[in-house]
C-alpha atoms as a PDB file:
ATOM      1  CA  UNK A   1       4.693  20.931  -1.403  1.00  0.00           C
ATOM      2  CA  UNK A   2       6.157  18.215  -3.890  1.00  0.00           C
ATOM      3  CA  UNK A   3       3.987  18.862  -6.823  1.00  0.00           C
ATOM      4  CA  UNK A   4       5.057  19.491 -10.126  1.00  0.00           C
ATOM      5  CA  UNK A   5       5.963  23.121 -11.265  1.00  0.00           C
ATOM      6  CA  UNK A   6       4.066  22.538 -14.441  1.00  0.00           C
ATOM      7  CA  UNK A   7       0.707  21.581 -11.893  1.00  0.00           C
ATOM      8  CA  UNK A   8       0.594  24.633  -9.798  1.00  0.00           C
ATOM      9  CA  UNK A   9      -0.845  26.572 -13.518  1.00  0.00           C
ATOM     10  CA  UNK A  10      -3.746  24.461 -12.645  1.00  0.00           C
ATOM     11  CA  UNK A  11      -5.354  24.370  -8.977  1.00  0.00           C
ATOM     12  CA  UNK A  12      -7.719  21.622  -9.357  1.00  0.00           C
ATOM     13  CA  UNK A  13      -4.934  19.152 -10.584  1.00  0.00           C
ATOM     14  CA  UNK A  14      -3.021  20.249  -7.271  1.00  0.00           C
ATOM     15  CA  UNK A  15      -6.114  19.975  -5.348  1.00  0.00           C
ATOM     16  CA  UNK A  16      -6.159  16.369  -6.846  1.00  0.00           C
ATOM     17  CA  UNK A  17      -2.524  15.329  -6.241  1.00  0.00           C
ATOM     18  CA  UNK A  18      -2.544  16.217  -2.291  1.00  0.00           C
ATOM     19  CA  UNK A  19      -6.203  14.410  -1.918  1.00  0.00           C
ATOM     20  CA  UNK A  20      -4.820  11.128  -3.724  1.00  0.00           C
ATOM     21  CA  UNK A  21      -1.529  11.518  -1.486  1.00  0.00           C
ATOM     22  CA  UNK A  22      -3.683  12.143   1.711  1.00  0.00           C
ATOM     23  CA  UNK A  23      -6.160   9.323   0.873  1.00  0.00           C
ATOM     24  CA  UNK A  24      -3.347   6.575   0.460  1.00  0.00           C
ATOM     25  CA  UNK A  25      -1.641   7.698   3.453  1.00  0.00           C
ATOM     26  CA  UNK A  26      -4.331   6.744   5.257  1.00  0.00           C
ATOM     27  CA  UNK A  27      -4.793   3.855   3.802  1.00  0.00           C
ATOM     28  CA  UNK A  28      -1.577   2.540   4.315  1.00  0.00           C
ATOM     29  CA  UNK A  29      -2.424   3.791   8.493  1.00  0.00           C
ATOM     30  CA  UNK A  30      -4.687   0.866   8.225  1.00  0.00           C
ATOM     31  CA  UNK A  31      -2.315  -1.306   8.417  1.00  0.00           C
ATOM     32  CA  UNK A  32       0.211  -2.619  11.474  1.00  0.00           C
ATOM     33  CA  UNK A  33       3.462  -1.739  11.384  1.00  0.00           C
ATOM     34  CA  UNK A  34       4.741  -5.050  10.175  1.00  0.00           C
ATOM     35  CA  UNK A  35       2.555  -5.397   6.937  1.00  0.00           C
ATOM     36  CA  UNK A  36       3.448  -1.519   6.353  1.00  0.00           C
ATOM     37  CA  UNK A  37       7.250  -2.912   6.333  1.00  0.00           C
ATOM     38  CA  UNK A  38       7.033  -6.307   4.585  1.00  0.00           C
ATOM     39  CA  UNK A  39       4.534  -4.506   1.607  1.00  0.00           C
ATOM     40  CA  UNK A  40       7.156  -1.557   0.974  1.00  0.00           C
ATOM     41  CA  UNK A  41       9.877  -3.722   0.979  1.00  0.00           C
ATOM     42  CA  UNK A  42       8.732  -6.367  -1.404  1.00  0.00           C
ATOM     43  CA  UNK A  43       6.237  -4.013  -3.535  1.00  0.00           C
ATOM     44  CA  UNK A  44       8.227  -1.003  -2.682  1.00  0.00           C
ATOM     45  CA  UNK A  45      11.300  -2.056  -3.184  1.00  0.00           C
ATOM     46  CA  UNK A  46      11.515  -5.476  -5.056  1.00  0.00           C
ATOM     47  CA  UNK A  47      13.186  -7.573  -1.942  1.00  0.00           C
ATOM     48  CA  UNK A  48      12.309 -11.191  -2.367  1.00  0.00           C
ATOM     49  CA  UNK A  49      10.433 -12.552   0.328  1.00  0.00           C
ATOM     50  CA  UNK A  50      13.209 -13.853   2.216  1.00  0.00           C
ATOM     51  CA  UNK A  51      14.889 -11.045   2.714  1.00  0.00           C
ATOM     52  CA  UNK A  52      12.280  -8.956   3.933  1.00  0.00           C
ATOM     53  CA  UNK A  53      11.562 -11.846   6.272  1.00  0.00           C
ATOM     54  CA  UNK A  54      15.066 -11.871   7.612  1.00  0.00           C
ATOM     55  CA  UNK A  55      14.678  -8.099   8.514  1.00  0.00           C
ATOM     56  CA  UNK A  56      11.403  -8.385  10.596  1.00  0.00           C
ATOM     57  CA  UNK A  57      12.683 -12.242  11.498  1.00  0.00           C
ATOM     58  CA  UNK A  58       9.860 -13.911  10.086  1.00  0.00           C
ATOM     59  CA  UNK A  59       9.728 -17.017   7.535  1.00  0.00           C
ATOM     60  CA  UNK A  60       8.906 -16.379   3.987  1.00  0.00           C
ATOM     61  CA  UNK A  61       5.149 -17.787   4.261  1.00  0.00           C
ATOM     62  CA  UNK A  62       4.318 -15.162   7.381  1.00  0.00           C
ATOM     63  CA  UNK A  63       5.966 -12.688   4.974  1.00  0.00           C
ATOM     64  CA  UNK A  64       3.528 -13.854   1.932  1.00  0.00           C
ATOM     65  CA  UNK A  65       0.477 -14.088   4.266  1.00  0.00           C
ATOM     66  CA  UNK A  66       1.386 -10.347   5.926  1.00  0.00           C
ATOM     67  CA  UNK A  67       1.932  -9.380   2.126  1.00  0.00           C
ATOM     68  CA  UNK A  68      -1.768 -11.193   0.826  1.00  0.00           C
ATOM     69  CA  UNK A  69      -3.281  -9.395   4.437  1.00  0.00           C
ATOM     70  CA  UNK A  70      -2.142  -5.936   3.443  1.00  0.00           C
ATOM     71  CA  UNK A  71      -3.066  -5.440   0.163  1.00  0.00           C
ATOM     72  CA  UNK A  72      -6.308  -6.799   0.712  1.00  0.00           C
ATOM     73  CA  UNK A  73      -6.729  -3.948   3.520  1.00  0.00           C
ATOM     74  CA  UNK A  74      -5.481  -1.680   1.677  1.00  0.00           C
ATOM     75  CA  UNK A  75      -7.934  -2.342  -1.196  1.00  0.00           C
ATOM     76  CA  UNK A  76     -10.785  -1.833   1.278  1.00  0.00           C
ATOM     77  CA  UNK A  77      -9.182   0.946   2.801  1.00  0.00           C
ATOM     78  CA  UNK A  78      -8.842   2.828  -0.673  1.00  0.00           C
ATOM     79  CA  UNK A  79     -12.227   1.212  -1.836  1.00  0.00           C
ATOM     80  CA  UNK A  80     -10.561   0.497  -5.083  1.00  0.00           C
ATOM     81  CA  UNK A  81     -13.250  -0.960  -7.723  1.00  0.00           C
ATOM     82  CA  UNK A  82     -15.280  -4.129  -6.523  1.00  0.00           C
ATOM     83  CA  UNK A  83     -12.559  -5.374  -3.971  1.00  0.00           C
ATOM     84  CA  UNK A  84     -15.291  -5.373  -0.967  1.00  0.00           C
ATOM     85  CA  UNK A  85     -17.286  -8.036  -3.201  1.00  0.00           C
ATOM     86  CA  UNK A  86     -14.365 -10.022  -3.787  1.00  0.00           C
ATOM     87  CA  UNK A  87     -13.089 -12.771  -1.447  1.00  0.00           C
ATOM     88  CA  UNK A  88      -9.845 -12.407   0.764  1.00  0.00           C
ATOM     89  CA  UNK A  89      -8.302 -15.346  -1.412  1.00  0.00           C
ATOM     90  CA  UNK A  90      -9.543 -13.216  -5.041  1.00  0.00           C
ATOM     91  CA  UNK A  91      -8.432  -9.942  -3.845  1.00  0.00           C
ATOM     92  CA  UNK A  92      -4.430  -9.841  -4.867  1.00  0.00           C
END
C-alpha cells in the first residue's frame, strides 16, 4: 500500500486515499489506449505536442484533438463539478 506512514493513524483518510486512487483509475479505463498515452505524456509529463505525436506517429492536431477528447471523458468519467452540462468545446 503506498500511503503515507503519517495516514495509516487515521483509517478513514486511508479509506479515502485508495477510493480516490481506485475511482481515477477507472476513469482513466475510459479511455483508448492512445488518448491514455498522448494525455500522460503531455499532462503527465510536459512533452509538447509534437513529440508525443512522433511517438504514437500522429500530427500535432490529432494529438490536440485526442488530448481535448480525453479530458473531456475523463471529466464525465470522474463526474467532476458541472462538466456533463458543459459543451465538448467548454469542457478543457
Amino acid at each position: 500500500m503506498d500511503v503515507p506512514i503519517s495516514n495509516l493513524e487515521h483509517p478513514e483518510t486511508v479509506a479515502q486515499t485508495l477510493s480516490e486512487r481506485s475511482t481515477a483509475r477507472a476513469a482513466l479505463e475510459t479511455l483508448t489506449v492512445e488518448d491514455r498515452m498522448v494525455l500522460a505524456l503531455h499532462d503527465g509529463e510536459g512533452w509538447r505536442a509534437t513529440q508525443s505525436g512522433a511517438v504514437g506517429a500522429l500530427t500535432t492536431a490529432a494529438v490536440y484533438k485526442r488530448i481535448h477528447r480525453a479530458r473531456v471523458k475523463l471529466l464525465r468519467a470522474l463526474d467532476d463539478g458541472p462538466a456533463h452540462l458543459r459543451n465538448d468545446s467548454q469542457a478543457c
